[in-house]
N, C-alpha and C. Protein backbone atom coordinates (compact mmCIF):
# COMPACT_ATOMS: atom_id res chain seq x y z
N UNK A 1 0.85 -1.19 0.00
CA UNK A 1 0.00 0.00 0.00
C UNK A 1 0.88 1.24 0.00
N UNK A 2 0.87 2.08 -1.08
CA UNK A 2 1.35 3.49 -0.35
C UNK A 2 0.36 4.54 -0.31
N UNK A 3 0.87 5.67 -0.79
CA UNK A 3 0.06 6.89 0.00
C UNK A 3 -0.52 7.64 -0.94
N UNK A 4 -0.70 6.98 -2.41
CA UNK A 4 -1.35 7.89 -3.44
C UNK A 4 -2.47 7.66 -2.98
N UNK A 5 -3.14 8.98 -3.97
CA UNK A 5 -4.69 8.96 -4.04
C UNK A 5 -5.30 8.93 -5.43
N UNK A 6 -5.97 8.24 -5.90
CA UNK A 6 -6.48 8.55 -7.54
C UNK A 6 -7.78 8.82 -7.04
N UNK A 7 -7.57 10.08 -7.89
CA UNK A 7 -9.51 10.32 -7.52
C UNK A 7 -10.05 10.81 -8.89
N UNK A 8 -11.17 11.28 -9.51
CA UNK A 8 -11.94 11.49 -10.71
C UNK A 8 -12.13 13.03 -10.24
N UNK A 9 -11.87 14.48 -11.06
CA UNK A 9 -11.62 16.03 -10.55
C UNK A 9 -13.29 16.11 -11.32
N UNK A 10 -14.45 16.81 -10.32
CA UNK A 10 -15.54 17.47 -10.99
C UNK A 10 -14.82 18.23 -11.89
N UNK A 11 -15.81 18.37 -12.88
CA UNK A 11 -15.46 19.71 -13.79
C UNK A 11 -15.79 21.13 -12.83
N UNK A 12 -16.61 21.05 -12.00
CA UNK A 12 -16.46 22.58 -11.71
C UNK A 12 -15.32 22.68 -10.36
N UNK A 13 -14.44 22.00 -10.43
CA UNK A 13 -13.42 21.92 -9.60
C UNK A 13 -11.72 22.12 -10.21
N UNK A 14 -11.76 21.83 -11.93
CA UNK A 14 -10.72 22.24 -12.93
C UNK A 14 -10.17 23.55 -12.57
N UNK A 15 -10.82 24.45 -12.47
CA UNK A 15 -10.30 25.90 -12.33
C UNK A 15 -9.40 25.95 -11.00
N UNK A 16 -9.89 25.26 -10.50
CA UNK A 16 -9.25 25.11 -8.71
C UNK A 16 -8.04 24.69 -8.92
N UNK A 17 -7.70 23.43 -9.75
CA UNK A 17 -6.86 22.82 -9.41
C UNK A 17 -5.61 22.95 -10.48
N UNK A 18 -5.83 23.98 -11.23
CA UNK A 18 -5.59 23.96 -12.80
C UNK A 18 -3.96 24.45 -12.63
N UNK A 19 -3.72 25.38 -11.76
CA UNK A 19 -2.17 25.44 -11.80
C UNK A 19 -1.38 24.53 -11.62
N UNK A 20 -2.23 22.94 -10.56
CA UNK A 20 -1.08 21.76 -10.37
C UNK A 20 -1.26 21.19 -11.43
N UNK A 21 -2.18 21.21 -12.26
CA UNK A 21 -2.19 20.05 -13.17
C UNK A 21 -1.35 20.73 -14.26
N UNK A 22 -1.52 22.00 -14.34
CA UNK A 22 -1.05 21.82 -15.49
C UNK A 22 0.66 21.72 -16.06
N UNK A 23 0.64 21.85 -15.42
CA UNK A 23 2.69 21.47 -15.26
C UNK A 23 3.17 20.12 -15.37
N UNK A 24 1.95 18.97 -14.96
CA UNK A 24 2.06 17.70 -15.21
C UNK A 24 1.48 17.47 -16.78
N UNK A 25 0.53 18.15 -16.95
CA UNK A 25 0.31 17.88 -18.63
C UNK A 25 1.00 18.24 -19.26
N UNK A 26 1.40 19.50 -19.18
CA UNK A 26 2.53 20.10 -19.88
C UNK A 26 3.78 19.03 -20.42
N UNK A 27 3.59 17.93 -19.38
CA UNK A 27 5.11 17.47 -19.78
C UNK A 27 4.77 16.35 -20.81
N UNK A 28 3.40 16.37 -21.10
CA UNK A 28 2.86 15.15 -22.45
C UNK A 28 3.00 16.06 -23.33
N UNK A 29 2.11 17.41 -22.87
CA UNK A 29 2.46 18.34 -24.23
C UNK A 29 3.74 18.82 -24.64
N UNK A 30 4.52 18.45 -24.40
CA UNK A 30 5.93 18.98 -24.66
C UNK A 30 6.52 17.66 -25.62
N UNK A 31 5.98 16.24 -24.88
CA UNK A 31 6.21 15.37 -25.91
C UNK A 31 5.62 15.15 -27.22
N UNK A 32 3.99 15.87 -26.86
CA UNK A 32 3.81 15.61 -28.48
C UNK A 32 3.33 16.88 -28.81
N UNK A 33 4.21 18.12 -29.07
CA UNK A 33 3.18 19.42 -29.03
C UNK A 33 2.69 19.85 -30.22
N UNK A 34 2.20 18.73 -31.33
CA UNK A 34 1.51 18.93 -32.48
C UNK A 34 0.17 18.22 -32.39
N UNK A 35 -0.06 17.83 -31.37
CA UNK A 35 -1.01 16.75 -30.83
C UNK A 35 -1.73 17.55 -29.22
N UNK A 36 -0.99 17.90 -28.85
CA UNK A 36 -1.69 18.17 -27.32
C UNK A 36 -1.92 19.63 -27.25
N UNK A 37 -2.75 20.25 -26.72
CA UNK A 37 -2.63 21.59 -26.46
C UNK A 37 -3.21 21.87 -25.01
N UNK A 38 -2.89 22.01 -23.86
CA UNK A 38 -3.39 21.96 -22.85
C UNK A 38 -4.67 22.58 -22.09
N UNK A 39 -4.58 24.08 -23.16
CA UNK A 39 -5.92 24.77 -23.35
C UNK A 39 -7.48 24.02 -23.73
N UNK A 40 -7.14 24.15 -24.76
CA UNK A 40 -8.14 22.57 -25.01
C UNK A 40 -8.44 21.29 -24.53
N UNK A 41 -7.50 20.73 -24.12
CA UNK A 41 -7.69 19.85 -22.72
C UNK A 41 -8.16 20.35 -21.70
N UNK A 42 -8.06 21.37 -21.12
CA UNK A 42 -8.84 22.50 -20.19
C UNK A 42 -9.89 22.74 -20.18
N UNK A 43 -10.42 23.12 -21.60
CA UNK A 43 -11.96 23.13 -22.00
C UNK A 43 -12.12 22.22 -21.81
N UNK A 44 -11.87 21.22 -22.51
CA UNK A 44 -12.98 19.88 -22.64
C UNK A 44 -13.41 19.52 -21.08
N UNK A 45 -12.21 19.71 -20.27
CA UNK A 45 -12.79 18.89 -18.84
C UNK A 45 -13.55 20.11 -18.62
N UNK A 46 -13.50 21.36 -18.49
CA UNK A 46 -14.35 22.22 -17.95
C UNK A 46 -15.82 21.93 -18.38
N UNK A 47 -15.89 21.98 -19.59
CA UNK A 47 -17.08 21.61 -20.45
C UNK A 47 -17.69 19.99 -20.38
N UNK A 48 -16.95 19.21 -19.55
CA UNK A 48 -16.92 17.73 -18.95
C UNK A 48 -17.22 17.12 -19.96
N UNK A 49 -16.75 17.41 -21.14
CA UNK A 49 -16.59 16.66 -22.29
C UNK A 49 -15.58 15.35 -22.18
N UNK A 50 -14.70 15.57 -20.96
CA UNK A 50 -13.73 14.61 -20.76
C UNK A 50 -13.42 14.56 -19.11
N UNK A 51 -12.62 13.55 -18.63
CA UNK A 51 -12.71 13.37 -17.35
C UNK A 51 -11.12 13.47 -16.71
N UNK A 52 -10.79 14.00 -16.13
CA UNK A 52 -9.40 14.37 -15.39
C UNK A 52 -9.15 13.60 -13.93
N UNK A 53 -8.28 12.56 -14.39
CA UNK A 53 -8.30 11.75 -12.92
C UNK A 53 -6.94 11.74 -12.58
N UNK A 54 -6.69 12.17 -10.99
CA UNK A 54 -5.27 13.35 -10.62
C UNK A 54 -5.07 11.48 -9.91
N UNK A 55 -3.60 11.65 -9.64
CA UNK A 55 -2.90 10.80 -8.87
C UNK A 55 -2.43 11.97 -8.04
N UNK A 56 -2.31 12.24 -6.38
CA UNK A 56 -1.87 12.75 -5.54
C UNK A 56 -1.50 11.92 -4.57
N UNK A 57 -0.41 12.73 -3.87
CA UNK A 57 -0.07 12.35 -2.72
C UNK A 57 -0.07 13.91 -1.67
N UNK A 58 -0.60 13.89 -0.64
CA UNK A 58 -1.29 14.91 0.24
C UNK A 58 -1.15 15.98 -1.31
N UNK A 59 -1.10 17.20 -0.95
CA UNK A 59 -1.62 18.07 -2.09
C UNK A 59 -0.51 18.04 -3.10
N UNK A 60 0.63 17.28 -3.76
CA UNK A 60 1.50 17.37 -4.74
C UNK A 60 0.71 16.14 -5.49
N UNK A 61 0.44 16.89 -6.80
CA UNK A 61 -0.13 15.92 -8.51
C UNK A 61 1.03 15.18 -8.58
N UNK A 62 1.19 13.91 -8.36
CA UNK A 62 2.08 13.36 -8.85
C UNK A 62 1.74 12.81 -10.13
N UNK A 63 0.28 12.62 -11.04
CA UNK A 63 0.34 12.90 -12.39
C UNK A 63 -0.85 12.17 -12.86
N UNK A 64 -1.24 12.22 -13.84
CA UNK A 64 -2.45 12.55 -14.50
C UNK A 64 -3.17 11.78 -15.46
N UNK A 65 -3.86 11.73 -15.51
CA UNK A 65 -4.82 11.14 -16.66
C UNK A 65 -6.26 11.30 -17.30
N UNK A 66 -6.41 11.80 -18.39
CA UNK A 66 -7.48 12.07 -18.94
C UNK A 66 -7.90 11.42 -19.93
N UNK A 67 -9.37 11.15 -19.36
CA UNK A 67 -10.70 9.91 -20.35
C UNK A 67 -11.79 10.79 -21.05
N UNK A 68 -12.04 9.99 -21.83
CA UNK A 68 -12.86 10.10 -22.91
C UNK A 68 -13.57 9.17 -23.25
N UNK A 69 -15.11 9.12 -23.07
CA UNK A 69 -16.11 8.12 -23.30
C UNK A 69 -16.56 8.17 -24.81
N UNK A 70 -16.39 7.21 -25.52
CA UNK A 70 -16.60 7.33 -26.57
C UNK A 70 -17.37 6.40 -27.35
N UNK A 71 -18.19 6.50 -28.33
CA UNK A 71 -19.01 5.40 -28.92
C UNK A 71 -18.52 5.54 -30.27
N UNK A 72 -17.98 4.25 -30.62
CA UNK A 72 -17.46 4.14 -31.85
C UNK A 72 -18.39 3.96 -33.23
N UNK A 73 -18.47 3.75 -34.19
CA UNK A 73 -19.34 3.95 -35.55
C UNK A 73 -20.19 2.92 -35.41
N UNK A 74 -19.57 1.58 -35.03
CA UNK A 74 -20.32 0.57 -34.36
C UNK A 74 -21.39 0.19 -33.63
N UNK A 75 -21.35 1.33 -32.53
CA UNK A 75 -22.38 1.50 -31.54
C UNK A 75 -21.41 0.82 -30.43
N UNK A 76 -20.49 1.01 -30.24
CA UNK A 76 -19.64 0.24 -29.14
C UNK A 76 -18.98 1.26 -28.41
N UNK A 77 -18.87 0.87 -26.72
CA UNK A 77 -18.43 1.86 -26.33
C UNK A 77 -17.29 1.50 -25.45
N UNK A 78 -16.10 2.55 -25.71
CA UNK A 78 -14.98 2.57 -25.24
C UNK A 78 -14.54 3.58 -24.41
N UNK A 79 -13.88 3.20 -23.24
CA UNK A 79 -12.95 4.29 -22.62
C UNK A 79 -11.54 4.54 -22.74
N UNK A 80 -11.29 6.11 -23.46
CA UNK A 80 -10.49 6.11 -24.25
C UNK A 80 -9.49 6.99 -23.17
N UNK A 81 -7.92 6.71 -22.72
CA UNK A 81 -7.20 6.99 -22.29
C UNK A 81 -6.12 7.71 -23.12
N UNK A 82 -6.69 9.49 -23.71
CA UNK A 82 -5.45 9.82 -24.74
C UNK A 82 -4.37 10.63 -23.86
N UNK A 83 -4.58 10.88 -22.81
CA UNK A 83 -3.06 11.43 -21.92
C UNK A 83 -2.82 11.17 -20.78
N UNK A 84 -1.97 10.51 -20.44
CA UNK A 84 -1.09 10.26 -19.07
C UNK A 84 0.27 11.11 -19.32
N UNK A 85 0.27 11.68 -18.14
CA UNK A 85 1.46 12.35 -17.37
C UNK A 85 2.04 12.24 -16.02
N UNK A 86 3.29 12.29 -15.81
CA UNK A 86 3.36 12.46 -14.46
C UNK A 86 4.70 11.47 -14.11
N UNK A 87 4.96 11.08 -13.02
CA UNK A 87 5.87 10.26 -12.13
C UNK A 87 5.36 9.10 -11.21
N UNK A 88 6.42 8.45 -10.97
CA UNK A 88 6.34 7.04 -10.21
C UNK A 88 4.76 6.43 -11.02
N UNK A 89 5.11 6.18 -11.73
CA UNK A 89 4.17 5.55 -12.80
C UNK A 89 3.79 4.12 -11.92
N UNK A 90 5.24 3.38 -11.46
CA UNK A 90 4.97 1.90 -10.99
C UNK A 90 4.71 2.21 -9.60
N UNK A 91 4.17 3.33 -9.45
CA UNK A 91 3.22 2.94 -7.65
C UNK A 91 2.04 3.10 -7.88
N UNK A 92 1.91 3.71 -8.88
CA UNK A 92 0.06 3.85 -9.43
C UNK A 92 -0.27 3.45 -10.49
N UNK A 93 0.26 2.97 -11.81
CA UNK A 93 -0.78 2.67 -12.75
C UNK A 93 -1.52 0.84 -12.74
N UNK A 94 -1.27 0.40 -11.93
CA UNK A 94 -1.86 -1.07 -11.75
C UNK A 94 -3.23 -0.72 -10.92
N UNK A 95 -3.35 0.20 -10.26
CA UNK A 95 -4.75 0.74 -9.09
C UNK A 95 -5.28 1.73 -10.24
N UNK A 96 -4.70 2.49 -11.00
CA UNK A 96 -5.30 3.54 -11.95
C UNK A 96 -5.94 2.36 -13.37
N UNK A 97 -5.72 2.05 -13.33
CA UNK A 97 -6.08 0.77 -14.60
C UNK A 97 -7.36 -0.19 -14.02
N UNK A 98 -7.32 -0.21 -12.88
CA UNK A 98 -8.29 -0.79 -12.39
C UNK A 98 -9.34 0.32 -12.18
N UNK A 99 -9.09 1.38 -11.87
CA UNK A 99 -9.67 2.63 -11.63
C UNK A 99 -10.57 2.62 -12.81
N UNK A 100 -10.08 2.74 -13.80
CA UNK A 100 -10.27 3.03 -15.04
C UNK A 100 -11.04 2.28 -15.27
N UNK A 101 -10.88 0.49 -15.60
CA UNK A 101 -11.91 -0.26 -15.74
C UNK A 101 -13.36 0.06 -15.03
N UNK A 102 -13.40 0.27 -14.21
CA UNK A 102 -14.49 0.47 -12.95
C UNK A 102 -15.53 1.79 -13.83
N UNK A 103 -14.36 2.92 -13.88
CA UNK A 103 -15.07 3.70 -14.75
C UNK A 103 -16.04 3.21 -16.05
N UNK A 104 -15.16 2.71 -17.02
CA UNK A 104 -16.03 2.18 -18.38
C UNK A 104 -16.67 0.99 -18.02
N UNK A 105 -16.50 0.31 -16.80
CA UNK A 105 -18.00 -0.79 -16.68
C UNK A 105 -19.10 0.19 -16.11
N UNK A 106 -19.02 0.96 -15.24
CA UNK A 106 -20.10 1.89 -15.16
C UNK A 106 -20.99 2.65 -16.12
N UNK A 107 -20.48 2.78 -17.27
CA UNK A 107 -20.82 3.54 -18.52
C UNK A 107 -20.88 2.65 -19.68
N UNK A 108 -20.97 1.46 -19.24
CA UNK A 108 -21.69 0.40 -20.59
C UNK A 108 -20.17 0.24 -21.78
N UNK A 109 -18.90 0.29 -20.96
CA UNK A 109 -18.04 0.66 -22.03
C UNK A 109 -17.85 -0.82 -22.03
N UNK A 110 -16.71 -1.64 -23.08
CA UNK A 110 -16.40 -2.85 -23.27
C UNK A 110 -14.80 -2.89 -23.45
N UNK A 111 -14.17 -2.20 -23.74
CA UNK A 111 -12.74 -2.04 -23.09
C UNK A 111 -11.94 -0.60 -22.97
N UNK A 112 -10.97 -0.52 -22.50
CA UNK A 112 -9.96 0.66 -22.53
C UNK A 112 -9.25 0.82 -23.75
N UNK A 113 -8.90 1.85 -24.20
CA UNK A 113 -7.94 2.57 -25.34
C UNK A 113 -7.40 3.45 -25.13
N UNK A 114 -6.20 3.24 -25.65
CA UNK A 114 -4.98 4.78 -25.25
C UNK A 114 -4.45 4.73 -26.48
N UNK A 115 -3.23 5.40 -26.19
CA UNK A 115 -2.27 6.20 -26.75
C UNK A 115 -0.94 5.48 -26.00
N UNK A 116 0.24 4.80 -27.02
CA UNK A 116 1.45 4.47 -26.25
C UNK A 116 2.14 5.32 -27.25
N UNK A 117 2.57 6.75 -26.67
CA UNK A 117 3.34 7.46 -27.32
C UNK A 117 5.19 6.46 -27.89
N UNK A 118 5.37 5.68 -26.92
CA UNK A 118 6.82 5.44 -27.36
C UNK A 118 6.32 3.45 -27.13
N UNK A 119 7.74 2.79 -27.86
CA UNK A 119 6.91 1.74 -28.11
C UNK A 119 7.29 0.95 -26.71
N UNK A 120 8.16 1.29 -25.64
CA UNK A 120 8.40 0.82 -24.60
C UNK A 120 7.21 0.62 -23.73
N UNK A 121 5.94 1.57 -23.76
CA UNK A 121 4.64 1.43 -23.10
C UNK A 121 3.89 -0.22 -23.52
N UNK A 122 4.35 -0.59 -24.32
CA UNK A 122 3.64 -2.10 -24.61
C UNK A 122 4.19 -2.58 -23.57
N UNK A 123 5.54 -2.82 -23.48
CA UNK A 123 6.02 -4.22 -22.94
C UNK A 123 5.94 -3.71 -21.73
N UNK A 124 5.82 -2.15 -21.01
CA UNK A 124 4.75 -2.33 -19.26
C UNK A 124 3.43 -2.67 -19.19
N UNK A 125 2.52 -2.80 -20.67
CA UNK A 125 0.64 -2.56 -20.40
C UNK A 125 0.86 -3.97 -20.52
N UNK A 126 1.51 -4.71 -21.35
CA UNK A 126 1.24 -6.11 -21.75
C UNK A 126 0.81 -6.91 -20.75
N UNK A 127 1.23 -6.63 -19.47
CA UNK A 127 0.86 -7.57 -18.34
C UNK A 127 -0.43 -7.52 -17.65
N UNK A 128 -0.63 -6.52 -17.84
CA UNK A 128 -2.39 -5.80 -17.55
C UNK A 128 -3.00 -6.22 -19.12
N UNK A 129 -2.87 -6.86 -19.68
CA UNK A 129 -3.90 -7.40 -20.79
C UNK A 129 -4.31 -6.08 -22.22
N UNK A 130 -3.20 -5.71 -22.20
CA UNK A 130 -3.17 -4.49 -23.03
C UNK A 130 -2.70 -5.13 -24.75
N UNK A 131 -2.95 -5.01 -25.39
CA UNK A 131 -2.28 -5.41 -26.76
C UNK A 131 -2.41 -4.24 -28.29
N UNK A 132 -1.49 -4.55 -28.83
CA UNK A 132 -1.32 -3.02 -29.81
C UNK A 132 -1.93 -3.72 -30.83
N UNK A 133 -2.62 -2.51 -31.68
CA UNK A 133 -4.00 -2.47 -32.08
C UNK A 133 -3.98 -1.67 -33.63
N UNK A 134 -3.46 -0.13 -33.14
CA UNK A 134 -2.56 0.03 -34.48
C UNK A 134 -1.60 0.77 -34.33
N UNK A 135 -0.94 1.33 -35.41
CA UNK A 135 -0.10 2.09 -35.51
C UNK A 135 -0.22 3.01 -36.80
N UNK A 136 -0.14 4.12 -35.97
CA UNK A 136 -0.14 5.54 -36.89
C UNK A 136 1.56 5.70 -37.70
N UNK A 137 0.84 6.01 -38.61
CA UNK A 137 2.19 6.57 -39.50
C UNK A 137 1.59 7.95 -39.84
N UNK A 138 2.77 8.86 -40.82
CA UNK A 138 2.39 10.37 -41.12
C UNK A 138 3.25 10.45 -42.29
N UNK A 139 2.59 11.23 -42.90
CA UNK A 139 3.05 11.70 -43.98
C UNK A 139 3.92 13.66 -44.26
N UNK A 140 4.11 14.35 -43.56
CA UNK A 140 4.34 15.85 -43.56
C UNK A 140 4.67 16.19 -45.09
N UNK A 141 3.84 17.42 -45.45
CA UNK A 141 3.26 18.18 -46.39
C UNK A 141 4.60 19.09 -46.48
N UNK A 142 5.08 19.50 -47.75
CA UNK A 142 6.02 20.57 -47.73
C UNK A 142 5.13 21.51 -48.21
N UNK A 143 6.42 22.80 -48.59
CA UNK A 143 5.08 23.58 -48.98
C UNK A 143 4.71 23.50 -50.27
């Protein structure tokens, strides 16, 4: 047992908390900053278009994660995990994953989906029943 806390942030509680978090997002947006914009991640939870679930320990974010309920073309519904941030990853993401599940069985979802920015995130999810699904490629436009 240690001493984190994962909890799910109301949206009308974002504004409150928005200076700790955002220094922990920041550090996803810095990894992908053609992809993330933190403003917009801001809205959406404000607008509870999306859900912001803090890992703390007494009042320091030790780091972050934001969901997205989503129904695919299918009619199928998924909980979609597009940003994690933060530290000591291996004292919380085995309780945050379970967290998570709990969430999308509550909401009729049928599994989890993320984002493994680098390909080292497989071979930690693999053990939690995670498996890669696809892979994005890109093309960049000159002018």
């Amino acid at each position: 047992m240690n001493d984190l806390v994962i909890a799910v942030v109301p949206c009308t509680m974002i504004d409150l908390i928005w200076e700790k978090v955002h220094p922990v997002m920041q550090l996803a947006a810095d990894k992908a900053p053609e992809d993330v914009c933190c403003k917009v991640v801001r809205d959406e939870l404000i607008k509870g278009e999306k859900l912001l679930v803090t890992i703390s320990r007494a009042s320091e974010i030790v780091a972050i994660n934001v969901l997205d309920l989503r129904t695919l073309d299918t009619g199928i519904r998924i909980l979609y995990i597009p940003l994690t941030a933060g530290s000591e990853m291996k004292l919380w993401a085995e309780d945050f994953l379970n967290f998570a599940k709990v969430i999308a069985k509550a909401h009729n979802c049928v599994e989890l989906r993320g984002l493994a920015v680098r390909s080292g995130w497989m071979k930690y999810l693999k053990p939690y029943g995670w498996e890669e699904m696809f892979t994005t490629v890109r093309c960049k436009l000159g002018d």
